[in-house]
Protein backbone atom coordinates (compact mmCIF):
# COMPACT_ATOMS: atom_id res chain seq x y z
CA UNK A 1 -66.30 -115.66 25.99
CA UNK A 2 -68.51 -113.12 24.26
CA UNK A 3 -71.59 -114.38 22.09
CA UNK A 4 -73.66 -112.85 19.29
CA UNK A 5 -77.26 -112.38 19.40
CA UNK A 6 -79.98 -110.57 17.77
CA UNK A 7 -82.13 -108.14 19.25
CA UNK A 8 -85.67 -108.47 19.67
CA UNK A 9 -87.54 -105.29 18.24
CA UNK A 10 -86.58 -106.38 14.97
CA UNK A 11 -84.20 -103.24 13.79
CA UNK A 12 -81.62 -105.77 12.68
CA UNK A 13 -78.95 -104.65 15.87
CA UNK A 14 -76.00 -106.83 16.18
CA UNK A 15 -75.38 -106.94 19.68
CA UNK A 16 -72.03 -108.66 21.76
CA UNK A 17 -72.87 -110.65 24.74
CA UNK A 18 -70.36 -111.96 27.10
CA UNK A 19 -70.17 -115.89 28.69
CA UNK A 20 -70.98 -116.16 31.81
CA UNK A 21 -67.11 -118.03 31.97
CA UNK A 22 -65.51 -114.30 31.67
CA UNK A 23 -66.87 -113.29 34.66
CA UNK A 24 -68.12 -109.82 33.72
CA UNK A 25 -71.45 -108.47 33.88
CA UNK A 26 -73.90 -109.49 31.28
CA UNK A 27 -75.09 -106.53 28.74
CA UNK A 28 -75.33 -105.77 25.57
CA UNK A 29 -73.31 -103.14 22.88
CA UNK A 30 -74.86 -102.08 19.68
CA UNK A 31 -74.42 -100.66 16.56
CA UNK A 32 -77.18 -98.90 15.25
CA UNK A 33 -77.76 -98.75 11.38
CA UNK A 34 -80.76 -95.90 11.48
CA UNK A 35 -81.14 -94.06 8.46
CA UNK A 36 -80.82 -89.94 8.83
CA UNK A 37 -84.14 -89.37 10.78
CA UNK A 38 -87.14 -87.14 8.78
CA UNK A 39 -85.66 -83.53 10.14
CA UNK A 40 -82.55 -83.59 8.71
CA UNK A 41 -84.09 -84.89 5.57
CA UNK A 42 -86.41 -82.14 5.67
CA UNK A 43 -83.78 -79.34 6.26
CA UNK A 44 -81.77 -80.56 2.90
CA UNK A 45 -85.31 -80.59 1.17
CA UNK A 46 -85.54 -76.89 2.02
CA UNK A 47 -82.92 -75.69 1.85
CA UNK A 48 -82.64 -76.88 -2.06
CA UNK A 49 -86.02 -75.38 -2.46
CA UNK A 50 -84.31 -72.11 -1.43
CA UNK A 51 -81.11 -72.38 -4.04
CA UNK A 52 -83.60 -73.09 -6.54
CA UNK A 53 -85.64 -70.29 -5.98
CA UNK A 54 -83.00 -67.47 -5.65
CA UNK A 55 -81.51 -69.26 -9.10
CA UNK A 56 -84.84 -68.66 -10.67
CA UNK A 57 -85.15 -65.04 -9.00
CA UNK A 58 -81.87 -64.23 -10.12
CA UNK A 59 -82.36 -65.36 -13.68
CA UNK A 60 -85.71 -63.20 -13.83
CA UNK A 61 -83.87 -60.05 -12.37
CA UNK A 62 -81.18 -60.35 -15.61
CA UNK A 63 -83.93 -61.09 -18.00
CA UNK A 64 -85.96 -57.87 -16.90
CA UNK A 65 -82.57 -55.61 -17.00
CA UNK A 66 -81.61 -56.44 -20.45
CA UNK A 67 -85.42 -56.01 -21.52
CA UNK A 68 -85.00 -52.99 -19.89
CA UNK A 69 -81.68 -51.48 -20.97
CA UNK A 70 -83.30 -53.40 -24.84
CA UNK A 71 -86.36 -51.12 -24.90
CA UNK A 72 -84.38 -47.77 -23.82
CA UNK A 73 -81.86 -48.34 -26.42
CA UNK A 74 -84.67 -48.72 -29.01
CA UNK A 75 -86.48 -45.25 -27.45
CA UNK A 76 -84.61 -43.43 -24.82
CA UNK A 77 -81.18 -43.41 -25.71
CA UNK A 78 -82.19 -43.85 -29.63
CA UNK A 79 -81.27 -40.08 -30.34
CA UNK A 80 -83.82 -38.41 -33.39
CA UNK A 81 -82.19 -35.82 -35.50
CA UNK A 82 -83.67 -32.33 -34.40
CA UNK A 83 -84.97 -30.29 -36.98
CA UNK A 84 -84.13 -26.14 -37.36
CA UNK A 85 -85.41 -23.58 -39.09
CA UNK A 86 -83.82 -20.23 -39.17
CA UNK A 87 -86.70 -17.86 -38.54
CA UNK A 88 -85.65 -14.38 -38.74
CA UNK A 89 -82.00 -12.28 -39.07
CA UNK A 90 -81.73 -9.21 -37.69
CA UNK A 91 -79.15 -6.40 -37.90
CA UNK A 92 -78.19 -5.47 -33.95
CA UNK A 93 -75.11 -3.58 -34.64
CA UNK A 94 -72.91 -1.84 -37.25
CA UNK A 95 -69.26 -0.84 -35.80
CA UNK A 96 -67.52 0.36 -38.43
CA UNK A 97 -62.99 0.83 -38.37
CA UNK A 98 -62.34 3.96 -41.06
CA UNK A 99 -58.87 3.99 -40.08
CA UNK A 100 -56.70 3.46 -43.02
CA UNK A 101 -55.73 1.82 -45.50
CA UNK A 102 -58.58 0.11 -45.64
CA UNK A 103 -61.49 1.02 -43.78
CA UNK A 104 -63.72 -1.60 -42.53
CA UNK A 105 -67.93 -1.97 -41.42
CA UNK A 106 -68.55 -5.06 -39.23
CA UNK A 107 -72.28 -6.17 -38.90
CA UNK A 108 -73.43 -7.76 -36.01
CA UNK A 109 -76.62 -10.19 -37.14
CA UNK A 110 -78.94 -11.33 -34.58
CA UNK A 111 -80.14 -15.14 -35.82
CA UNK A 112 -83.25 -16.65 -34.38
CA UNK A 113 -83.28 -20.38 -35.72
CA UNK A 114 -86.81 -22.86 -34.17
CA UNK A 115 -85.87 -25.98 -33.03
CA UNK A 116 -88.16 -29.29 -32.73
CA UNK A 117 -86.74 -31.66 -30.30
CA UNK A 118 -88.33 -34.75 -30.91
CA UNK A 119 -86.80 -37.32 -28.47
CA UNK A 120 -88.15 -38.05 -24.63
CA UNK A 121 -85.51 -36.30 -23.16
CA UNK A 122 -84.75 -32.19 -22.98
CA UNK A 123 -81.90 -30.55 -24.32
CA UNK A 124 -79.81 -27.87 -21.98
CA UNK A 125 -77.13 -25.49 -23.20
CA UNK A 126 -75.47 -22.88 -22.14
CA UNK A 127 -73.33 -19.89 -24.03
CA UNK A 128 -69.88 -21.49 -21.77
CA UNK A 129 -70.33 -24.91 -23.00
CA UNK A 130 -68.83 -24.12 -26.39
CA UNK A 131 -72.13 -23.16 -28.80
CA UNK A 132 -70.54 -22.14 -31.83
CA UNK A 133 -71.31 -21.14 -35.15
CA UNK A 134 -69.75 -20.40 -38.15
CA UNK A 135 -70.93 -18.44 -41.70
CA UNK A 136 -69.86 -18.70 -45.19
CA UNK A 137 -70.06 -17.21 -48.06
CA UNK A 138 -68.97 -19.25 -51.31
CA UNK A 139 -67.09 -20.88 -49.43
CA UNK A 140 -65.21 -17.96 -47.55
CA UNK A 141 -65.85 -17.05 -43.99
CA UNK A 142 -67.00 -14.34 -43.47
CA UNK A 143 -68.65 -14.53 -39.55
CA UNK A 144 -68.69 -15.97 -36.31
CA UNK A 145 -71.36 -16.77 -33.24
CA UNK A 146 -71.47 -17.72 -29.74
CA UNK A 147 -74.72 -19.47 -28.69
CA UNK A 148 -76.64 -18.06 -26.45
CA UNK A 149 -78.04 -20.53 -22.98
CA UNK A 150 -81.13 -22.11 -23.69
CA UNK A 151 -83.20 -25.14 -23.22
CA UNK A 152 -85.67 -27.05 -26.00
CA UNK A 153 -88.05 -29.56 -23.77
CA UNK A 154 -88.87 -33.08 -24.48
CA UNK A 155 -90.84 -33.35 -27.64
CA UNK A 156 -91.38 -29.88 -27.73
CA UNK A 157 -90.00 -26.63 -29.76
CA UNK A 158 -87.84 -23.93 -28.48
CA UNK A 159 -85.77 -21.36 -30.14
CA UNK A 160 -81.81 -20.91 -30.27
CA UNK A 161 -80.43 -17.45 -30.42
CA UNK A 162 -77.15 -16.84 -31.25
CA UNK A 163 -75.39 -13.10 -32.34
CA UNK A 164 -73.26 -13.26 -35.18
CA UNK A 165 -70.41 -10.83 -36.41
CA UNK A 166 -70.16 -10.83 -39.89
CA UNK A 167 -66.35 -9.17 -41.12
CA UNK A 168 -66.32 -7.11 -43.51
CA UNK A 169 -62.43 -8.06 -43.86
CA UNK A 170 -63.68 -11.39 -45.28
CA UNK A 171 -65.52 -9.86 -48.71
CA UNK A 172 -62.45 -8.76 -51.03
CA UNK A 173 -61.01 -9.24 -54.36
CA UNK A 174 -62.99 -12.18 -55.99
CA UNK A 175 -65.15 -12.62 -52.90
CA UNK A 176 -66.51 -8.97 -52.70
CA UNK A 177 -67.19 -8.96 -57.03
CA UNK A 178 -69.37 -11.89 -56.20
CA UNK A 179 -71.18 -10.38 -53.45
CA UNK A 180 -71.95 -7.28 -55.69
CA UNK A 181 -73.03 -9.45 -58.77
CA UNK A 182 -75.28 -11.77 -56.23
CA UNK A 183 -76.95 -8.31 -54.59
CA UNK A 184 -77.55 -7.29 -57.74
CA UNK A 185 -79.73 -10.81 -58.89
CA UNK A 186 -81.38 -10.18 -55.74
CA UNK A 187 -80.61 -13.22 -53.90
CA UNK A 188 -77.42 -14.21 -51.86
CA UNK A 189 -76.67 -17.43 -50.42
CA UNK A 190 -74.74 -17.77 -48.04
CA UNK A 191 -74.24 -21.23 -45.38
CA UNK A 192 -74.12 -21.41 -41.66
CA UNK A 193 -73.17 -24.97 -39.87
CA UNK A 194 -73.54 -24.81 -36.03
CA UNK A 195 -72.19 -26.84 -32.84
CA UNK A 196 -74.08 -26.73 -29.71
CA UNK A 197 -72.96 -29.16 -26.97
CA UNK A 198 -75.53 -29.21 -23.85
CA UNK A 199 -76.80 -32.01 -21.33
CA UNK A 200 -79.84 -34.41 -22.48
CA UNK A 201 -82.09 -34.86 -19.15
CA UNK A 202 -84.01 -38.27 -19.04
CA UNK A 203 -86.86 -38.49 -16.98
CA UNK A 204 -85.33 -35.37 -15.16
CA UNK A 205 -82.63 -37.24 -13.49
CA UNK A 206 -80.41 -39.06 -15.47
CA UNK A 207 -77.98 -36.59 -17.83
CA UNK A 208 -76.46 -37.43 -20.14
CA UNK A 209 -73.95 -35.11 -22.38
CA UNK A 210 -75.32 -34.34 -25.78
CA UNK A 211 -74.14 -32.32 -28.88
CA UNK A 212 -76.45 -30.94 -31.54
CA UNK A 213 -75.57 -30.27 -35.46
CA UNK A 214 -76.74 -28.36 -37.96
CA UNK A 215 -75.55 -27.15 -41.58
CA UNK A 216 -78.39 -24.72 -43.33
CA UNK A 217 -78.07 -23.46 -46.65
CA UNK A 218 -79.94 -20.19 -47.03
CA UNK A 219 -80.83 -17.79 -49.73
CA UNK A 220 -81.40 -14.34 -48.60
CA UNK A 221 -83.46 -12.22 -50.85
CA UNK A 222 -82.36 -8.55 -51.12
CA UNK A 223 -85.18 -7.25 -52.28
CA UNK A 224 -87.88 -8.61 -49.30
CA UNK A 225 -84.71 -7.91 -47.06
CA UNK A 226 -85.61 -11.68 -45.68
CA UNK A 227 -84.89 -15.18 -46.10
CA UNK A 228 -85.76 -16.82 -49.13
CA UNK A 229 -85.18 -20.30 -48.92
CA UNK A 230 -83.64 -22.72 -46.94
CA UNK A 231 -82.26 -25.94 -46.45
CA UNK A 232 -81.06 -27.94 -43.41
CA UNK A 233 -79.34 -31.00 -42.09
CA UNK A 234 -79.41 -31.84 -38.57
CA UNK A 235 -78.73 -34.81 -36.20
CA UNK A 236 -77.11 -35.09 -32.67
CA UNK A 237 -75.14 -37.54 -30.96
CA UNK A 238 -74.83 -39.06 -27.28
């Protein structure tokens, strides 16, 4: 018959030992009650160590990206209105139709307009992406333009050409009586709105696809064969 005992070393074993009366050999089983040793408790320490620190890392990655993507929306991809200034106007070719009934002289104007790009990025354009312009006279129009390519750099200036036909189909009845009694006061006004879609290059690598604005109110004055005065609104949009 078997018969409990204690062990010795005093690690609290309970140990089975068997009466001499059952005729087996005499040793002990026991059940050990150790708590997880120091390695194992060491490998859990760690390893939380490491979730916490990839959490933190993690967190700190977002927080720079949305400073970052915060501070280019507020300067980067904040897009300033241009400004334009239509510079000079020049006569480039006369093609005239004297076929009747009504004979006709179309003038082709060649428009020089500055251009202050004020934003970090440069603007690129070129005469297939669509450039247009358009010109009216009290409210009739009366001419057409294709932009020419070009390029205006990052918080710089640059000029836009762009070579405009001017119908002479457009100045009749009430129009043309206006156009006499204005040439004849010495000043004709006349507005021009223009649409120039192009690529915005930030940093030089990322583009992004742009289009520029602008409506100008001008005043030619006959007499100085130049323009007079002017007025201009002008923004752009990502």
């Amino acid at each position: 018959m078997a018969t409990a005992c204690t062990t010795t070393d005093g690690s609290g074993d309970v140990c089975l030992r068997p009466s001499a009366s059952d005729g087996l050999p005499t040793h002990q089983a026991c059940t050990s009650k150790a708590a997880p040793d120091g390695e194992t408790r060491r490998r859990q320490h760690q390893r939380r160590r490491c979730c916490v620190v990839c959490l933190v890392v993690t967190i700190a990655t977002l927080a720079l990206l949305g400073v970052a993507v915060l501070v280019l929306s507020l300067t980067v991809f904040r897009v300033r209105d241009p400004a334009t200034r239509l510079v000079s106007v020049r006569v480039v070719g006369v093609s005239p139709n004297l076929a009747p009934p009504l004979p006709q002289i179309n003038v082709t104007l060649l428009l020089t307009v500055a251009v202050h790009n004020p934003n970090p990025a440069s603007f690129t354009y070129s005469s297939d992406s669509g450039g247009h312009a358009d010109l009216t006279y009290r409210g009739a129009h009366v001419g057409d333009a294709v932009v020419e390519a070009g390029r205006i750099p990052s918080r710089g200036d640059g000029a836009v050409q762009m070579e405009m036909t001017v119908l002479s189909s457009s100045f009749t009845g009430d129009v043309m009586a206006e156009l006499i009694r204005d040439i004849e006061a010495g000043a004709v006004p006349f507005d021009a709105s223009a649409r120039i879609p192009g690529k915005v290059a930030v940093f030089g690598v990322l583009k992004l696809h742009a289009v520029a604005y602008s409506d100008c109110h001008v005043v030619f004055g006959v007499p100085e064969m130049g323009i007079r005065s002017q007025e201009c609104h002008d923004h752009a949009t990502l």
